[in-house]
C-alpha atoms as a PDB file:
ATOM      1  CA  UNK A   1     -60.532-124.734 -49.962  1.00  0.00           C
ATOM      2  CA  UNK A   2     -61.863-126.897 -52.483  1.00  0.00           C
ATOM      3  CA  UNK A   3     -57.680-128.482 -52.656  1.00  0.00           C
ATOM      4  CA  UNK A   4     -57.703-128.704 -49.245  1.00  0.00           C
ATOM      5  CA  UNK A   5     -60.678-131.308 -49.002  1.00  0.00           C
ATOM      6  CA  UNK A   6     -59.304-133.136 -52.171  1.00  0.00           C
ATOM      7  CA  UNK A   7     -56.410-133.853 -50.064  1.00  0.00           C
ATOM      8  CA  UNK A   8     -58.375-134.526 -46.927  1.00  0.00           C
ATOM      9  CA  UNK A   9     -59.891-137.284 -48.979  1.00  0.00           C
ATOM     10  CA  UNK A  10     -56.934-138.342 -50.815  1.00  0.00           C
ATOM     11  CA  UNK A  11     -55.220-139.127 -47.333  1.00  0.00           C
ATOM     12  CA  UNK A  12     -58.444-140.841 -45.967  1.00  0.00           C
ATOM     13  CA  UNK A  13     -58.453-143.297 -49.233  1.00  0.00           C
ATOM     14  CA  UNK A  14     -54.756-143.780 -48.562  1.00  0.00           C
ATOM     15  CA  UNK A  15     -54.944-144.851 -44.983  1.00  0.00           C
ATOM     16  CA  UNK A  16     -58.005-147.066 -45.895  1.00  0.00           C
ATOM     17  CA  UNK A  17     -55.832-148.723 -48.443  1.00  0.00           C
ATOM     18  CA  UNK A  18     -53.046-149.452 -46.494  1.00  0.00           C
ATOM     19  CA  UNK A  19     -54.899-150.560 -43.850  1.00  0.00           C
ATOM     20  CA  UNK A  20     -56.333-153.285 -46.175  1.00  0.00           C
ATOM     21  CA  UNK A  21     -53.621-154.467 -47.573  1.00  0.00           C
ATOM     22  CA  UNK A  22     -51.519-154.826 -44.022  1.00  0.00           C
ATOM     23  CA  UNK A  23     -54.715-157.544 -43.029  1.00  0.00           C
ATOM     24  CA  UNK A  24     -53.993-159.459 -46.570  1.00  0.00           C
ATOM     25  CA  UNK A  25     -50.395-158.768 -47.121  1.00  0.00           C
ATOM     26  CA  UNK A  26     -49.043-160.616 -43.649  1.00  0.00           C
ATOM     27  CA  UNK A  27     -51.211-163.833 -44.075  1.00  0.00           C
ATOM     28  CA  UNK A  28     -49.289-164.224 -47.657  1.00  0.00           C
ATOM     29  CA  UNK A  29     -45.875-163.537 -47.158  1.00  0.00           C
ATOM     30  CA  UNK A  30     -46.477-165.994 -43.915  1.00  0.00           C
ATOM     31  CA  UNK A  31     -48.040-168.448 -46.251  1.00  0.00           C
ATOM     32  CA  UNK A  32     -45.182-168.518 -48.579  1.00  0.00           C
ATOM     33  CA  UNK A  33     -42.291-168.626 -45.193  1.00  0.00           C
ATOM     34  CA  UNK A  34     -43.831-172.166 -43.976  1.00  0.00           C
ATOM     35  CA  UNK A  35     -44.052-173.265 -47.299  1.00  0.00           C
ATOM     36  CA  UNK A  36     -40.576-171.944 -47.934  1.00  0.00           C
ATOM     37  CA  UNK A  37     -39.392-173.349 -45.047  1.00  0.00           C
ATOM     38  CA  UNK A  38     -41.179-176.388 -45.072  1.00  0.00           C
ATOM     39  CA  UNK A  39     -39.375-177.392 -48.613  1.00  0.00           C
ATOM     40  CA  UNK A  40     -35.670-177.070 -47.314  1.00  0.00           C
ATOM     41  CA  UNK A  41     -36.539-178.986 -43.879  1.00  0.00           C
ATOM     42  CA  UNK A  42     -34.444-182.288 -43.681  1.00  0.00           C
ATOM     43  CA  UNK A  43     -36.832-184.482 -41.831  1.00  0.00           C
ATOM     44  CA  UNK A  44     -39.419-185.379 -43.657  1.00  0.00           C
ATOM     45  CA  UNK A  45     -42.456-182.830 -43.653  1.00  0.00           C
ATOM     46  CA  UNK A  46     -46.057-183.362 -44.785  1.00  0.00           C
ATOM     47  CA  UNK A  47     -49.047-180.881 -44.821  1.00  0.00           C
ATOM     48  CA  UNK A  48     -52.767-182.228 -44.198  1.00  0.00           C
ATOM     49  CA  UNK A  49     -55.805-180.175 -44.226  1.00  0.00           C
ATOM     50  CA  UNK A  50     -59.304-182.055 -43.940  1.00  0.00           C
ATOM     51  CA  UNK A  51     -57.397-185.397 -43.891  1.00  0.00           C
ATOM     52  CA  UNK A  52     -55.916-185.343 -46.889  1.00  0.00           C
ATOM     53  CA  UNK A  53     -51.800-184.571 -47.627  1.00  0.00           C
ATOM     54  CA  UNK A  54     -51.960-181.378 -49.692  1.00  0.00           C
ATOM     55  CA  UNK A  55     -48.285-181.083 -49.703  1.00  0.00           C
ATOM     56  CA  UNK A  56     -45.463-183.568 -48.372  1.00  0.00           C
ATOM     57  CA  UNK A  57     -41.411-182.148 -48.900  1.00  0.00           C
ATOM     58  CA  UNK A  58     -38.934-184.049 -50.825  1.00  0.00           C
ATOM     59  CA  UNK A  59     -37.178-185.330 -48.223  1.00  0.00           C
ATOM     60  CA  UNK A  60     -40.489-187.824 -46.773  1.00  0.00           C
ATOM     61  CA  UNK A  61     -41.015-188.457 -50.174  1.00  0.00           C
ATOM     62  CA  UNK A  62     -37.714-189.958 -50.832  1.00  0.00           C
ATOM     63  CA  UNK A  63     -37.453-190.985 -47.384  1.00  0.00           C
ATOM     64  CA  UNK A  64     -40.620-193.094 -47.804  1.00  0.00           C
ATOM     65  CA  UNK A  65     -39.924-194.398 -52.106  1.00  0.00           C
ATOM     66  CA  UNK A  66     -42.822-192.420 -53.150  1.00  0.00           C
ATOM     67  CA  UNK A  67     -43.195-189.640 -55.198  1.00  0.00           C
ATOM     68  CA  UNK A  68     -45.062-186.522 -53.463  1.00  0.00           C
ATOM     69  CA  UNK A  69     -47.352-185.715 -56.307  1.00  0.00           C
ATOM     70  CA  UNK A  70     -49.153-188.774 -56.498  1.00  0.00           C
ATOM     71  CA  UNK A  71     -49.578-188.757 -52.570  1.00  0.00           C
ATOM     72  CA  UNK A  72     -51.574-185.608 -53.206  1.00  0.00           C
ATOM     73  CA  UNK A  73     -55.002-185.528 -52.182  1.00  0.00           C
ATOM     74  CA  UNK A  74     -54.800-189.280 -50.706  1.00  0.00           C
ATOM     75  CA  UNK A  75     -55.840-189.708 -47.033  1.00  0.00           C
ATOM     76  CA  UNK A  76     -53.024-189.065 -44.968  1.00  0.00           C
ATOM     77  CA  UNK A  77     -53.471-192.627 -42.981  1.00  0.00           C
ATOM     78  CA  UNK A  78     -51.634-193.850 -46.115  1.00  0.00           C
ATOM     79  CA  UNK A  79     -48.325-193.371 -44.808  1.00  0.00           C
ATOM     80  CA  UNK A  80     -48.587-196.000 -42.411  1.00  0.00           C
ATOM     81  CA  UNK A  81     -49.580-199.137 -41.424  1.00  0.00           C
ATOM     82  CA  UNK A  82     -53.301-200.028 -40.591  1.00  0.00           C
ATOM     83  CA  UNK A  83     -52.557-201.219 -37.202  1.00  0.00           C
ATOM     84  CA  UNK A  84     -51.576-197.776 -36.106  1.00  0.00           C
ATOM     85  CA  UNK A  85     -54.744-196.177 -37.335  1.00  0.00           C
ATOM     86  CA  UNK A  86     -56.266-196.314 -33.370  1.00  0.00           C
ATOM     87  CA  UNK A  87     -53.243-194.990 -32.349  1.00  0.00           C
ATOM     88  CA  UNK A  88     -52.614-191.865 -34.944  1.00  0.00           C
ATOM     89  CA  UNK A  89     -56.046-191.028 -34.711  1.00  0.00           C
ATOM     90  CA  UNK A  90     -56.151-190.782 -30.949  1.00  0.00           C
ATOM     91  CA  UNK A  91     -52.883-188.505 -31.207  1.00  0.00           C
ATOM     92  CA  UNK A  92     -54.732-186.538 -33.783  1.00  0.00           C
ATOM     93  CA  UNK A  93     -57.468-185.569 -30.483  1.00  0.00           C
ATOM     94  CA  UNK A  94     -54.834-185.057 -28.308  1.00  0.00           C
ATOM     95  CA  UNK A  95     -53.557-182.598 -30.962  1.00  0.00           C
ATOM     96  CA  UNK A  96     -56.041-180.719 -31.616  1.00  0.00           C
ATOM     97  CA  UNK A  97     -56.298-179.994 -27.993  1.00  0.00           C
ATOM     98  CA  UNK A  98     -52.820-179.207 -26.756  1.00  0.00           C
ATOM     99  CA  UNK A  99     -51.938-177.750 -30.409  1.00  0.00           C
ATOM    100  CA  UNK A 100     -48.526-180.758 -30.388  1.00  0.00           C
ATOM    101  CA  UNK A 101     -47.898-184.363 -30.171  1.00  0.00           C
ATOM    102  CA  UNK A 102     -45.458-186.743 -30.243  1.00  0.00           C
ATOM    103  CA  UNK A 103     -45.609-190.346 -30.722  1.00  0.00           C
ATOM    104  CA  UNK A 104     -43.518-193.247 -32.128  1.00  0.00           C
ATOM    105  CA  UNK A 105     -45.351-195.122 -34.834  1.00  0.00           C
ATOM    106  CA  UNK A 106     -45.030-196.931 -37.945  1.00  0.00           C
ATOM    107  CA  UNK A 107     -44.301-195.355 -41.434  1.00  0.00           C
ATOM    108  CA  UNK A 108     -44.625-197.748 -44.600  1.00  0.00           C
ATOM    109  CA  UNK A 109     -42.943-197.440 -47.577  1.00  0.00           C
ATOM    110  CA  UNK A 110     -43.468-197.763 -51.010  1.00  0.00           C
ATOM    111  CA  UNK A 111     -43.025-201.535 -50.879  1.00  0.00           C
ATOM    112  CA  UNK A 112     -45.102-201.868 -47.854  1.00  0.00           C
ATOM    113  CA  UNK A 113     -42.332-201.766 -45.329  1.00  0.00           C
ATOM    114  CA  UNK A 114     -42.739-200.494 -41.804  1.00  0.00           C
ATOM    115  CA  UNK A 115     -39.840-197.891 -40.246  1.00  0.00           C
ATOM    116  CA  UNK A 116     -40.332-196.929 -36.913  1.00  0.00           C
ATOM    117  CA  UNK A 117     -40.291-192.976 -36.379  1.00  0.00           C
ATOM    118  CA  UNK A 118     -40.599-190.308 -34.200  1.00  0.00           C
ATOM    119  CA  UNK A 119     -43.569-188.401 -35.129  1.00  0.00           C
ATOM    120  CA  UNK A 120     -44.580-184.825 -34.104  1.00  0.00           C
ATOM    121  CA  UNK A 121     -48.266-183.328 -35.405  1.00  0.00           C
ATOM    122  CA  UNK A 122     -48.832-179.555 -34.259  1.00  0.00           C
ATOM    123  CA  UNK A 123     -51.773-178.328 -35.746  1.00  0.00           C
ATOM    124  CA  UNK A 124     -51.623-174.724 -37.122  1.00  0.00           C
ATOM    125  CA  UNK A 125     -54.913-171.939 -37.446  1.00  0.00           C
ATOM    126  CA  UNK A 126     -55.140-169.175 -39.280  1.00  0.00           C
ATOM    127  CA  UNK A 127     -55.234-165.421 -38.666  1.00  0.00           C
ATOM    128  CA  UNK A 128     -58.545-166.259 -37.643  1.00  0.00           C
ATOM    129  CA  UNK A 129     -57.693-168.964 -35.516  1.00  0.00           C
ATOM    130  CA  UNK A 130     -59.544-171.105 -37.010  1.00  0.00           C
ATOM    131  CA  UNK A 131     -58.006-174.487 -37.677  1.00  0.00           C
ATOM    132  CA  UNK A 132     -55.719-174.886 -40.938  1.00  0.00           C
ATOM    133  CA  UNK A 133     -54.678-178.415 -41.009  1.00  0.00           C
ATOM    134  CA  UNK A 134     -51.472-179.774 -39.245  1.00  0.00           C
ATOM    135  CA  UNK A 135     -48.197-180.826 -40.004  1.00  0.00           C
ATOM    136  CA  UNK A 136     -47.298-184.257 -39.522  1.00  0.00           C
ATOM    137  CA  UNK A 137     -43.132-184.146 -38.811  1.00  0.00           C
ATOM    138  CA  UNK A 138     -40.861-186.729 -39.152  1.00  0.00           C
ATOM    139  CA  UNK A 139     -37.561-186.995 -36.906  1.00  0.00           C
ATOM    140  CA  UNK A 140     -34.114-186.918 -38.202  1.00  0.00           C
ATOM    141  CA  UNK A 141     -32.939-190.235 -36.156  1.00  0.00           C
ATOM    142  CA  UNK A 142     -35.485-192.060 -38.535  1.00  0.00           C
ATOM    143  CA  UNK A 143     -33.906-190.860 -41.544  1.00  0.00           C
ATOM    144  CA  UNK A 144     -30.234-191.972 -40.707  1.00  0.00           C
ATOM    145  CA  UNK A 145     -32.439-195.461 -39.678  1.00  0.00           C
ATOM    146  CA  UNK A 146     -33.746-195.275 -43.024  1.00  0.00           C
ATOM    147  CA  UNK A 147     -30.785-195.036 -44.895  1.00  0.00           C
ATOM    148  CA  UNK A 148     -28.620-197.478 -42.785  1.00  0.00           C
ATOM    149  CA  UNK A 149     -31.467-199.827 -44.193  1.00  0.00           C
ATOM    150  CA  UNK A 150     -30.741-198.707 -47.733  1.00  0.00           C
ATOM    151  CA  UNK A 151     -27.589-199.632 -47.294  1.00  0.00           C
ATOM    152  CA  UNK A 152     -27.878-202.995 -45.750  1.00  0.00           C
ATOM    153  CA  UNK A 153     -30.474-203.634 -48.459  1.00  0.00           C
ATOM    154  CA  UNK A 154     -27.781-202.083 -51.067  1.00  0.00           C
ATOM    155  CA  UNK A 155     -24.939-204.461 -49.893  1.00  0.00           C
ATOM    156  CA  UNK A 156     -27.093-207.666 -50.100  1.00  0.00           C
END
């Protein structure tokens, strides 16, 4: 009898265990997909939780002349112009209510120039749905603007 509880308990403990690792286990392996995915994108990609880029892909970063780790932890008005601040921050509302937005503003550049872009911000919660940050997207057809720039800058 006494084997027969020890078991009993042993299978309790088990499905306890599993059960708490399911709740944790999902919310990582998501984690590391957007992050994952979020590398490789082509457009340029930032991430910005309490106002502040935490991460921003390669491709923005060399999009834009700057180099991603030193962007860290700025504001994440830096990436553009001040004029646009009204408009970005407005969008940011309209995000946070409707979850997307698009808009076409102002990027600047390391050397202070201005590229017009499409820009998307969705904002993104948690398991919890509570809210995350949001990811501020920029759209291919800037990019090929971008580098037709380089190149007339390149060839002059």
């Amino acid at each position: 009898m006494l084997w027969l509880y020890l078991l009993g308990l042993v299978t309790f403990l088990t499905i306890v265990v599993r059960r708490l690792l399911r709740r944790q286990k999902p919310l990582v392996d998501e984690i590391y997909a957007k992050k994952l995915a979020i590398h490789h994108v082509h457009d340029g990609v930032a991430w910005v939780t309490d106002g502040r880029i935490r991460y921003m892909n390669p491709s923005l970063a060399q999009m834009l002349g700057w180099e991603a780790e030193k962007l860290r932890g700025e504001t994440w008005f830096v990436m553009f112009p001040l004029e646009e601040r009204e408009r970005l921050e407005g969008a940011y509302a309209q995000t946070l209510l409707s979850g997307k937005e698009r808009l076409v503003t102002n990027l600047r550049d390391s050397r202070g120039q201005k590229k017009k872009c499409n820009l998307i911000l969705v904002t993104v919660h948690d398991h919890k749905m509570r809210l995350a940050g949001h990811y501020c997207i920029v759209s291919a057809a800037v990019r090929q603007m971008v580098e037709e720039e380089q190149t007339v800058y390149a060839s002059s």
